[in-house]
PDB file of N, CA and C in Angstrom:
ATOM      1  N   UNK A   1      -0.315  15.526  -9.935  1.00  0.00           N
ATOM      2  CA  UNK A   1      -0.950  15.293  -8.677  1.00  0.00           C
ATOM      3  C   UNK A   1      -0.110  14.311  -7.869  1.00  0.00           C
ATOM      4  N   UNK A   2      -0.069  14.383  -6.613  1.00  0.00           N
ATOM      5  CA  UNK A   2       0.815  13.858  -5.883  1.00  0.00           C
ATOM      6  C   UNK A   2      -0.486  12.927  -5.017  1.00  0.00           C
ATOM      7  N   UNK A   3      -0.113  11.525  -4.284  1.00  0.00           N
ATOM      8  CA  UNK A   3      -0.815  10.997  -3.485  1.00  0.00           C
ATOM      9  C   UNK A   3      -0.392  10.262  -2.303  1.00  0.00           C
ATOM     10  N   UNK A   4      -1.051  10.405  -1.372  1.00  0.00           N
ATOM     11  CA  UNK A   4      -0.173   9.427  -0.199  1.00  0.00           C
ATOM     12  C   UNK A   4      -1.122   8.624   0.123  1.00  0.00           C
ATOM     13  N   UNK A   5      -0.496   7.278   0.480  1.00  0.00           N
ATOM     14  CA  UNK A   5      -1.145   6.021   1.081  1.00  0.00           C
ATOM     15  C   UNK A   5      -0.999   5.577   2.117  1.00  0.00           C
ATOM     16  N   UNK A   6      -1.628   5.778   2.709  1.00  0.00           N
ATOM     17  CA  UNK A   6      -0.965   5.013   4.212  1.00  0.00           C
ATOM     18  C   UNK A   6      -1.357   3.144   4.571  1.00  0.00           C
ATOM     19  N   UNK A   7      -0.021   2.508   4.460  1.00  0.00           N
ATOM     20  CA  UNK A   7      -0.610   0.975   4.378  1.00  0.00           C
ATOM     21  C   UNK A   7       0.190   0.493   5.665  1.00  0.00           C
ATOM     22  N   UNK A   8       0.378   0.879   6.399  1.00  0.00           N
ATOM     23  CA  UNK A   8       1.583   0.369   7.541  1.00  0.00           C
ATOM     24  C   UNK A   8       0.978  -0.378   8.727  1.00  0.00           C
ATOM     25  N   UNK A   9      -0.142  -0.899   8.666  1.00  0.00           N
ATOM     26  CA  UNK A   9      -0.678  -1.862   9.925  1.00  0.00           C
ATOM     27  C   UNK A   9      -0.512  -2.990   9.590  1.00  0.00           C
ATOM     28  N   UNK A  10      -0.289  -3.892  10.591  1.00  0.00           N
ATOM     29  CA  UNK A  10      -0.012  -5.148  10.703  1.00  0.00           C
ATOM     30  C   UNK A  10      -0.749  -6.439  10.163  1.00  0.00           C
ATOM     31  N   UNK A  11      -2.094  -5.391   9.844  1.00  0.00           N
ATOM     32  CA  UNK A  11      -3.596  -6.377   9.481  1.00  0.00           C
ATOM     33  C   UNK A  11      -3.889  -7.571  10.950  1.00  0.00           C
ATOM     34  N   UNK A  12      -3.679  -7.233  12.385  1.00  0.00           N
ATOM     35  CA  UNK A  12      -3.612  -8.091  13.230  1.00  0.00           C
ATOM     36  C   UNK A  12      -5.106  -8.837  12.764  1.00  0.00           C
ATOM     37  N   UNK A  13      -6.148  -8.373  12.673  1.00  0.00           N
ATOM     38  CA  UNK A  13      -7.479  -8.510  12.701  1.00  0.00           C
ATOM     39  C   UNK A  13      -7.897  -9.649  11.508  1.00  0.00           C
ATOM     40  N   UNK A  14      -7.068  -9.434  10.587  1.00  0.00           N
ATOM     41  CA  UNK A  14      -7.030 -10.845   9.269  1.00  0.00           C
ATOM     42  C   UNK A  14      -5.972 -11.822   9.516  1.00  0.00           C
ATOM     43  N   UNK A  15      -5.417 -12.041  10.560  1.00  0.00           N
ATOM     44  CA  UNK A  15      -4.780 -13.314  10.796  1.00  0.00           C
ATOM     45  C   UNK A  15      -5.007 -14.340  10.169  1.00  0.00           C
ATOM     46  N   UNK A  16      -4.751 -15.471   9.892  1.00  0.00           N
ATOM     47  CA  UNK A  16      -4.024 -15.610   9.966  1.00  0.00           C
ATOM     48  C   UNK A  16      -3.033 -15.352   8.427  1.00  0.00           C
ATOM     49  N   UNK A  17      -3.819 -14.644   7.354  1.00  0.00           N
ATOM     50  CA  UNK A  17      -3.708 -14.464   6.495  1.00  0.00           C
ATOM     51  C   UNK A  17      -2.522 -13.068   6.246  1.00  0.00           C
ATOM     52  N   UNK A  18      -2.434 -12.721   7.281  1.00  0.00           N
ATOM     53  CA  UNK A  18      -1.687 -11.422   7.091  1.00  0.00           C
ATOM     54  C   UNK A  18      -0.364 -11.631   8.030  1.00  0.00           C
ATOM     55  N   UNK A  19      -0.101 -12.877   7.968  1.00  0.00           N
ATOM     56  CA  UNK A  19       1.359 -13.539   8.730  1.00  0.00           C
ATOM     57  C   UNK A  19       2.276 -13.143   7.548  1.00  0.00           C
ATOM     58  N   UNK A  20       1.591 -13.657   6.177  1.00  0.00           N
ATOM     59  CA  UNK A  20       2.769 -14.057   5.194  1.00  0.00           C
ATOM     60  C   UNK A  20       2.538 -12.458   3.707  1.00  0.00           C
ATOM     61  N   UNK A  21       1.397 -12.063   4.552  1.00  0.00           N
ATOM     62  CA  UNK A  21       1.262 -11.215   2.927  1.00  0.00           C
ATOM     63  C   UNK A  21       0.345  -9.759   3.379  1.00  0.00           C
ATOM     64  N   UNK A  22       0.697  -8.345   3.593  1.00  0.00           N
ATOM     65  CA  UNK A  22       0.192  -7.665   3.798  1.00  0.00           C
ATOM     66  C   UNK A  22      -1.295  -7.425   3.413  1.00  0.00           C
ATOM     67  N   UNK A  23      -1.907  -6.176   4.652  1.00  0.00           N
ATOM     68  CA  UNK A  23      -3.476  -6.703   4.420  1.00  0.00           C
ATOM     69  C   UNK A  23      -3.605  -5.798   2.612  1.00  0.00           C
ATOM     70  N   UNK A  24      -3.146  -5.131   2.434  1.00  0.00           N
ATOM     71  CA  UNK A  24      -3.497  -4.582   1.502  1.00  0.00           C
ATOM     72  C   UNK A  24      -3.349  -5.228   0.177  1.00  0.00           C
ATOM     73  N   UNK A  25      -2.764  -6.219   0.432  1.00  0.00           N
ATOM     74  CA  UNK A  25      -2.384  -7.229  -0.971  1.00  0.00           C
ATOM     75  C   UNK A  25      -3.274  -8.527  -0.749  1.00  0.00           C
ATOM     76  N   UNK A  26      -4.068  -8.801   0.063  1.00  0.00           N
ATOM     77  CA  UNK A  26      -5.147  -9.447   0.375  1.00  0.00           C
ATOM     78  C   UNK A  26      -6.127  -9.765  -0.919  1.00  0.00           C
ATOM     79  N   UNK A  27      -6.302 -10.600  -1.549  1.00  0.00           N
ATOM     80  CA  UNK A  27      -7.305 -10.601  -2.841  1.00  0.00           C
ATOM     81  C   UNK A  27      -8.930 -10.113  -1.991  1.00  0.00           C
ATOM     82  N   UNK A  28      -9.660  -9.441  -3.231  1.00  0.00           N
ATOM     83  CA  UNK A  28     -10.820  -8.634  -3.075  1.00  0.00           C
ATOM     84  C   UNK A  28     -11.231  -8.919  -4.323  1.00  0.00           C
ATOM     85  N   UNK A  29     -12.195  -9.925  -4.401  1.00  0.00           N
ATOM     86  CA  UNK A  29     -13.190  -9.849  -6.117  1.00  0.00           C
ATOM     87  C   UNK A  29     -11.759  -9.986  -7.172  1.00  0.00           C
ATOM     88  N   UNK A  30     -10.795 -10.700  -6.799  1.00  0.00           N
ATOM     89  CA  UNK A  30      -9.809 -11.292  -8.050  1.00  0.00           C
ATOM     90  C   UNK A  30      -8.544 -10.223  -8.100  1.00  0.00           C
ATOM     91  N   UNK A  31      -8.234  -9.743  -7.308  1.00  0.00           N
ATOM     92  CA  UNK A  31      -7.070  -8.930  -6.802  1.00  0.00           C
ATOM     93  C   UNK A  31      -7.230  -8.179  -5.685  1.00  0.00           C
ATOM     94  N   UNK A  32      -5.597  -7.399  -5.826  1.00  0.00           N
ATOM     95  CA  UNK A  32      -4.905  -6.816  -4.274  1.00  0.00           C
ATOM     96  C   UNK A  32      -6.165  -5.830  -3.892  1.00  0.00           C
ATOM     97  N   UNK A  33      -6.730  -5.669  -2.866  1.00  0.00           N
ATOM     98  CA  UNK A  33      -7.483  -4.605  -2.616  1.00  0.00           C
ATOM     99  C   UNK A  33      -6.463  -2.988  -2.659  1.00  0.00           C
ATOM    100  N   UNK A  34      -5.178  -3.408  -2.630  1.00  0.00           N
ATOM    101  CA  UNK A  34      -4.430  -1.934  -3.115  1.00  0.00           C
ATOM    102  C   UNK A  34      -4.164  -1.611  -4.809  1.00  0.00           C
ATOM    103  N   UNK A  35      -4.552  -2.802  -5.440  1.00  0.00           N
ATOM    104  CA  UNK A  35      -5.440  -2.860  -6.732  1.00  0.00           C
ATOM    105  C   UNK A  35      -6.033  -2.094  -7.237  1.00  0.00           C
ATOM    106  N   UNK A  36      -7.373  -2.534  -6.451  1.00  0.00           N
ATOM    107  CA  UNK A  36      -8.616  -1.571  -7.025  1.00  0.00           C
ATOM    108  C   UNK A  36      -8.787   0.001  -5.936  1.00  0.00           C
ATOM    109  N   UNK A  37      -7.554   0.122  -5.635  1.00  0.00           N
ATOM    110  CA  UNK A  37      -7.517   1.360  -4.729  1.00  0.00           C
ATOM    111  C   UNK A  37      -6.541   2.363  -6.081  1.00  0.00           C
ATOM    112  N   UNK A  38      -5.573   1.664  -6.888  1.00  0.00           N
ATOM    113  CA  UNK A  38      -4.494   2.369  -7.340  1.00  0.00           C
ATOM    114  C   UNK A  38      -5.008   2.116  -8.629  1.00  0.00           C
ATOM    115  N   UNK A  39      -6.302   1.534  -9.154  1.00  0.00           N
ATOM    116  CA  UNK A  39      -6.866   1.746 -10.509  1.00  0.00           C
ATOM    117  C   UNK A  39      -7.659   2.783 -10.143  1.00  0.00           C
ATOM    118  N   UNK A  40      -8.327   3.128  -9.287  1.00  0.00           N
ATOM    119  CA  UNK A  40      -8.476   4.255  -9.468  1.00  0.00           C
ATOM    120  C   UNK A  40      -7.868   6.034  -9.582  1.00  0.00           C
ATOM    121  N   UNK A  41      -7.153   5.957  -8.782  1.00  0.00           N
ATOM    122  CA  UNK A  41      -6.322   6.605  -9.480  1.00  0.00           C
ATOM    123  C   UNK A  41      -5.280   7.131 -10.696  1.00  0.00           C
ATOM    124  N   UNK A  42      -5.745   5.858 -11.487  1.00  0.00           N
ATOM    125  CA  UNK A  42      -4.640   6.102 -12.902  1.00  0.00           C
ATOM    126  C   UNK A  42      -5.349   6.725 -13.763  1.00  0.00           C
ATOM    127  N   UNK A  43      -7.025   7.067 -14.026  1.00  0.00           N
ATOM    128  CA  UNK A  43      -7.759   8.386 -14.843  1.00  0.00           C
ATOM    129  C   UNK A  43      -7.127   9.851 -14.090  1.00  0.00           C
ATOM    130  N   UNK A  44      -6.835   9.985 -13.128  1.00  0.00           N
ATOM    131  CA  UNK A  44      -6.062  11.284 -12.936  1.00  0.00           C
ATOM    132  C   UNK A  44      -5.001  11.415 -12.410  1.00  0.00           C
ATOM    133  N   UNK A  45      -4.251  11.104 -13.619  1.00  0.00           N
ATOM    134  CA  UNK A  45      -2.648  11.328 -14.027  1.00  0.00           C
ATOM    135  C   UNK A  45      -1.861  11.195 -12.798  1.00  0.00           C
ATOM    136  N   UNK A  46      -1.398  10.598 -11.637  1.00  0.00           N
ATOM    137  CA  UNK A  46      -0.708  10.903 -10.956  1.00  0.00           C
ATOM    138  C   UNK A  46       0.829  10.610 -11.581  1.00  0.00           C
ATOM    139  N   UNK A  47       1.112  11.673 -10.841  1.00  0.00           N
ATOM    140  CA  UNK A  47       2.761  12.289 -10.900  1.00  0.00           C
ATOM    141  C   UNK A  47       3.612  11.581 -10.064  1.00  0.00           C
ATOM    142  N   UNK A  48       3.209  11.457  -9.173  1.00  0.00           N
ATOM    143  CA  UNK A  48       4.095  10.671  -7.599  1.00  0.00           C
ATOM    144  C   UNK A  48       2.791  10.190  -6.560  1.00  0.00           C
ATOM    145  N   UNK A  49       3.729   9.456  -6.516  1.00  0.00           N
ATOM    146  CA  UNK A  49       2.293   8.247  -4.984  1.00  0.00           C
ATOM    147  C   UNK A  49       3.618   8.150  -4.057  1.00  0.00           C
ATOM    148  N   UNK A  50       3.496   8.001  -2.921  1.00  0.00           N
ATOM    149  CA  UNK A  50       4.319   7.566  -1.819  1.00  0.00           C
ATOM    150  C   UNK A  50       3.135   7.410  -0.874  1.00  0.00           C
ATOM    151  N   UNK A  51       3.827   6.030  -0.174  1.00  0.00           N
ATOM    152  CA  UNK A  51       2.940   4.846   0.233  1.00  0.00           C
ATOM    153  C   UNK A  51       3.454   4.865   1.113  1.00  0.00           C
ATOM    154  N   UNK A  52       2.985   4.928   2.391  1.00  0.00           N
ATOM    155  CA  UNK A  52       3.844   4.711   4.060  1.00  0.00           C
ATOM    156  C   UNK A  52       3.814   3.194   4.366  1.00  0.00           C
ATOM    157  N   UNK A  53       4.798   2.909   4.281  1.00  0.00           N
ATOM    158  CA  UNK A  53       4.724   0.643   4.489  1.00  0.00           C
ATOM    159  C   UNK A  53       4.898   0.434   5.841  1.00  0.00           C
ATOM    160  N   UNK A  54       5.037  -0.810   6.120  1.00  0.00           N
ATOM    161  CA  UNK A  54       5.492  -1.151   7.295  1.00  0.00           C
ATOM    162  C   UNK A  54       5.733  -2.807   7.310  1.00  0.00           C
ATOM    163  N   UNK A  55       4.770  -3.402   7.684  1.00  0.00           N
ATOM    164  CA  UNK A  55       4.941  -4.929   8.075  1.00  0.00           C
ATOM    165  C   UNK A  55       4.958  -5.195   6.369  1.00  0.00           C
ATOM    166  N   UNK A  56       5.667  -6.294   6.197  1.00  0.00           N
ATOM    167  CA  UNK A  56       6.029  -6.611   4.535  1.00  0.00           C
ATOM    168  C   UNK A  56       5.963  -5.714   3.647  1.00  0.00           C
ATOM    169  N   UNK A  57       6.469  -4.276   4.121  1.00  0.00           N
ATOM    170  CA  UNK A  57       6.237  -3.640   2.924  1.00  0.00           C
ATOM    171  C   UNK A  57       7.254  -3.805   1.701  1.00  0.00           C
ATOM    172  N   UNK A  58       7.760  -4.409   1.721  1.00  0.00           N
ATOM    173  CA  UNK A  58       8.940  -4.845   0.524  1.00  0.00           C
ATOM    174  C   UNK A  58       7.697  -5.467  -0.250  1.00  0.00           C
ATOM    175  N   UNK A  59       6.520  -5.917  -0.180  1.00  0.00           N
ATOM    176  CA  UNK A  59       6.054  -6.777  -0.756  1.00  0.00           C
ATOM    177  C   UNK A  59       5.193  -6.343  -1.316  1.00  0.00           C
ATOM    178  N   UNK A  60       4.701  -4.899  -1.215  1.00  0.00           N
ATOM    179  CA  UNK A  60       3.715  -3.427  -1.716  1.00  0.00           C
ATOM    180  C   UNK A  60       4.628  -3.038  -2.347  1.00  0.00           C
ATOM    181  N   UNK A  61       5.719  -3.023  -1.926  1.00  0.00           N
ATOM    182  CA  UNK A  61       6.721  -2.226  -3.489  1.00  0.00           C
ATOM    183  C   UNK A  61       6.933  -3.135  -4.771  1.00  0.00           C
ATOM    184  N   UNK A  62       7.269  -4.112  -5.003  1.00  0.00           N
ATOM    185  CA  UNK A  62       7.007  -5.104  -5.688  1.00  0.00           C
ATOM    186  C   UNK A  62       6.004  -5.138  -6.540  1.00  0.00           C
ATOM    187  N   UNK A  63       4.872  -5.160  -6.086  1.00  0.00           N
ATOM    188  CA  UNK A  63       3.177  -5.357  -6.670  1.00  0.00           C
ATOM    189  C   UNK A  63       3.112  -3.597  -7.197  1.00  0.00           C
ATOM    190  N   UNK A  64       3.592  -2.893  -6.927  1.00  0.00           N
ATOM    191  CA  UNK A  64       3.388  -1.500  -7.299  1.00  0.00           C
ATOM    192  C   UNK A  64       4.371  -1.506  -8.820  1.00  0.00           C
ATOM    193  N   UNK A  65       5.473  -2.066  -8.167  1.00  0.00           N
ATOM    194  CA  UNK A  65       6.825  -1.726  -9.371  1.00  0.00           C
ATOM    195  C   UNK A  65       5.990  -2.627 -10.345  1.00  0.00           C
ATOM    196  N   UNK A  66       5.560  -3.932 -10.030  1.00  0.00           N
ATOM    197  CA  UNK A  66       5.000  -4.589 -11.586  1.00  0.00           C
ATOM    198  C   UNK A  66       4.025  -4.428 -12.121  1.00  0.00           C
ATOM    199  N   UNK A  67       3.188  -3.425 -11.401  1.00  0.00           N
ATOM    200  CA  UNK A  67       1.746  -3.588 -12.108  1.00  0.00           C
ATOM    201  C   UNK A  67       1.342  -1.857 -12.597  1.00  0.00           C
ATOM    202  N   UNK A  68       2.335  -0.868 -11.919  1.00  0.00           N
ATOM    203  CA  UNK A  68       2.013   0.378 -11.806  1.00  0.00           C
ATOM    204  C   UNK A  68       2.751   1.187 -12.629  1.00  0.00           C
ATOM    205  N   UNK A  69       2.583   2.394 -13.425  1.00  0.00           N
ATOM    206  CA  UNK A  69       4.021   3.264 -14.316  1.00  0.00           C
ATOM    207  C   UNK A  69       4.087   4.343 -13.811  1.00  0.00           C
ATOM    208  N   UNK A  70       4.060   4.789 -12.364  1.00  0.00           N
ATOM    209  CA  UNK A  70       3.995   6.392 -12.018  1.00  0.00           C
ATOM    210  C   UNK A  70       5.088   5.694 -11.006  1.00  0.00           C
ATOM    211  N   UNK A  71       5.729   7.360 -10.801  1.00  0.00           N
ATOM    212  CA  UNK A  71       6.950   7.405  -9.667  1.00  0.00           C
ATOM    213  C   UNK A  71       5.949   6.953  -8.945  1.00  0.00           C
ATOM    214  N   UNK A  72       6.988   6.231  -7.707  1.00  0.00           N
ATOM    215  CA  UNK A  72       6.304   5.988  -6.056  1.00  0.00           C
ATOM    216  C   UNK A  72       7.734   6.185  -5.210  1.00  0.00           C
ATOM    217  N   UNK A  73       7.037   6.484  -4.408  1.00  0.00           N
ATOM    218  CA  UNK A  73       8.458   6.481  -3.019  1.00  0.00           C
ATOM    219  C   UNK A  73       7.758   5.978  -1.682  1.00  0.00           C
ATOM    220  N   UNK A  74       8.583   5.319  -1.020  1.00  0.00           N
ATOM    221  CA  UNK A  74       8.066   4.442   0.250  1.00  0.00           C
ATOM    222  C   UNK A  74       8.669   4.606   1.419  1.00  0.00           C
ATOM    223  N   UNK A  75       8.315   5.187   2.292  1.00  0.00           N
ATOM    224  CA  UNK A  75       8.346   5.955   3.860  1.00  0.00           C
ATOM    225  C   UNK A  75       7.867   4.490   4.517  1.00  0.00           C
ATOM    226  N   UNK A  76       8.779   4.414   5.521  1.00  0.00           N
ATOM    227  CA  UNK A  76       8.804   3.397   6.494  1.00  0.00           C
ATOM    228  C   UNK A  76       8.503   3.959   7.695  1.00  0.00           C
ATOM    229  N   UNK A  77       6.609   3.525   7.833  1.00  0.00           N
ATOM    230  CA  UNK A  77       6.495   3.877   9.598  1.00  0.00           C
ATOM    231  C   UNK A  77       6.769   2.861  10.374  1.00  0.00           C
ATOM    232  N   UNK A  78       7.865   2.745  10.987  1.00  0.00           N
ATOM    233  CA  UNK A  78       8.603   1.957  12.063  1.00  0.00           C
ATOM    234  C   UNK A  78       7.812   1.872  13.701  1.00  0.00           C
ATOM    235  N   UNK A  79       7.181   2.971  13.883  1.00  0.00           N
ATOM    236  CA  UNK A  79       6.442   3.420  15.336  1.00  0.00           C
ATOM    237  C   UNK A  79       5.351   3.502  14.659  1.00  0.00           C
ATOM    238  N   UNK A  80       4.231   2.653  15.011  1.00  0.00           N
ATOM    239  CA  UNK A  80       2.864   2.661  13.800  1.00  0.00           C
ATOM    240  C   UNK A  80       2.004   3.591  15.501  1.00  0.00           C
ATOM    241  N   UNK A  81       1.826   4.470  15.194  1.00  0.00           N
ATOM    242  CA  UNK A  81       0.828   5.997  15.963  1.00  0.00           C
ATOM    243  C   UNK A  81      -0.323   5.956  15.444  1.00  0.00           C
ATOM    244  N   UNK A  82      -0.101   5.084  14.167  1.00  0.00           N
ATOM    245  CA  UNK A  82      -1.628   6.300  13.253  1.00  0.00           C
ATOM    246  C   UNK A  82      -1.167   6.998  12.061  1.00  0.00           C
ATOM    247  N   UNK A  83      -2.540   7.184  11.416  1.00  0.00           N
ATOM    248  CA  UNK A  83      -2.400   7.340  10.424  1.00  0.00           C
ATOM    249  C   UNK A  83      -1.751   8.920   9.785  1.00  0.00           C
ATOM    250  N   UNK A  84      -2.230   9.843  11.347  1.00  0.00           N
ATOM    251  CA  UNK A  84      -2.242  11.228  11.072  1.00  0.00           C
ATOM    252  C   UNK A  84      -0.671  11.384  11.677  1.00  0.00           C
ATOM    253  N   UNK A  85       0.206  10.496  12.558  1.00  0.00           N
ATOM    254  CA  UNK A  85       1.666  10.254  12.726  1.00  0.00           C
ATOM    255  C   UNK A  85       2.523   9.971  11.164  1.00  0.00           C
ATOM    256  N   UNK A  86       1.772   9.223  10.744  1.00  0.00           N
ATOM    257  CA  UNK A  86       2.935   8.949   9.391  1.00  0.00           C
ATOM    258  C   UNK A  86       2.722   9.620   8.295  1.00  0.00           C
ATOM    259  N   UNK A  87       1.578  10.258   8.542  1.00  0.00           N
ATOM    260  CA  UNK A  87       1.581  11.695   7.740  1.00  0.00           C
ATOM    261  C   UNK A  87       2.191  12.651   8.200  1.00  0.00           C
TER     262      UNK A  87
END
């Protein structure tokens, strides 16, 4: 099974917290809320995840590479359109 994520907004709306650390790596109940988004997915087997990044996304690849064992690949939306654009 293949999955796509789309994480590429700026988090303007969680300021000032999302200056230094994407919203998706934001703690939620004792971790990344892209955490308890990507535990769920590990009961059905994924094959490949590719994650559309953007603002710190060097910093979603990281937290993926150490905590995750499935391929991922990371698409850089540079022109943030939306979600149905970086798809």
């Amino acid at each position: 099974m293949k999955v796509i994520v789309p994480l590429a907004g700026f988090g303007k709306r969680m300021r000032p917290q999302t200056w230094s650390r994407p919203k998706p790596l934001l703690n939620v109940a004792g971790k990344p809320l892209l955490g308890h988004i990507l535990d769920k997915f590990e009961p059905l087997n994924v094959d490949d995840a590719v994650f559309i990044v953007g603002w710190l996304g060097d910093q979603i690849q990281d937290y993926v590479a150490s905590h995750y064992h499935f391929k991922a690949h990371y698409v850089v939306q540079s022109v943030l359109k939306g979600q149905a654009h970086a798809l």
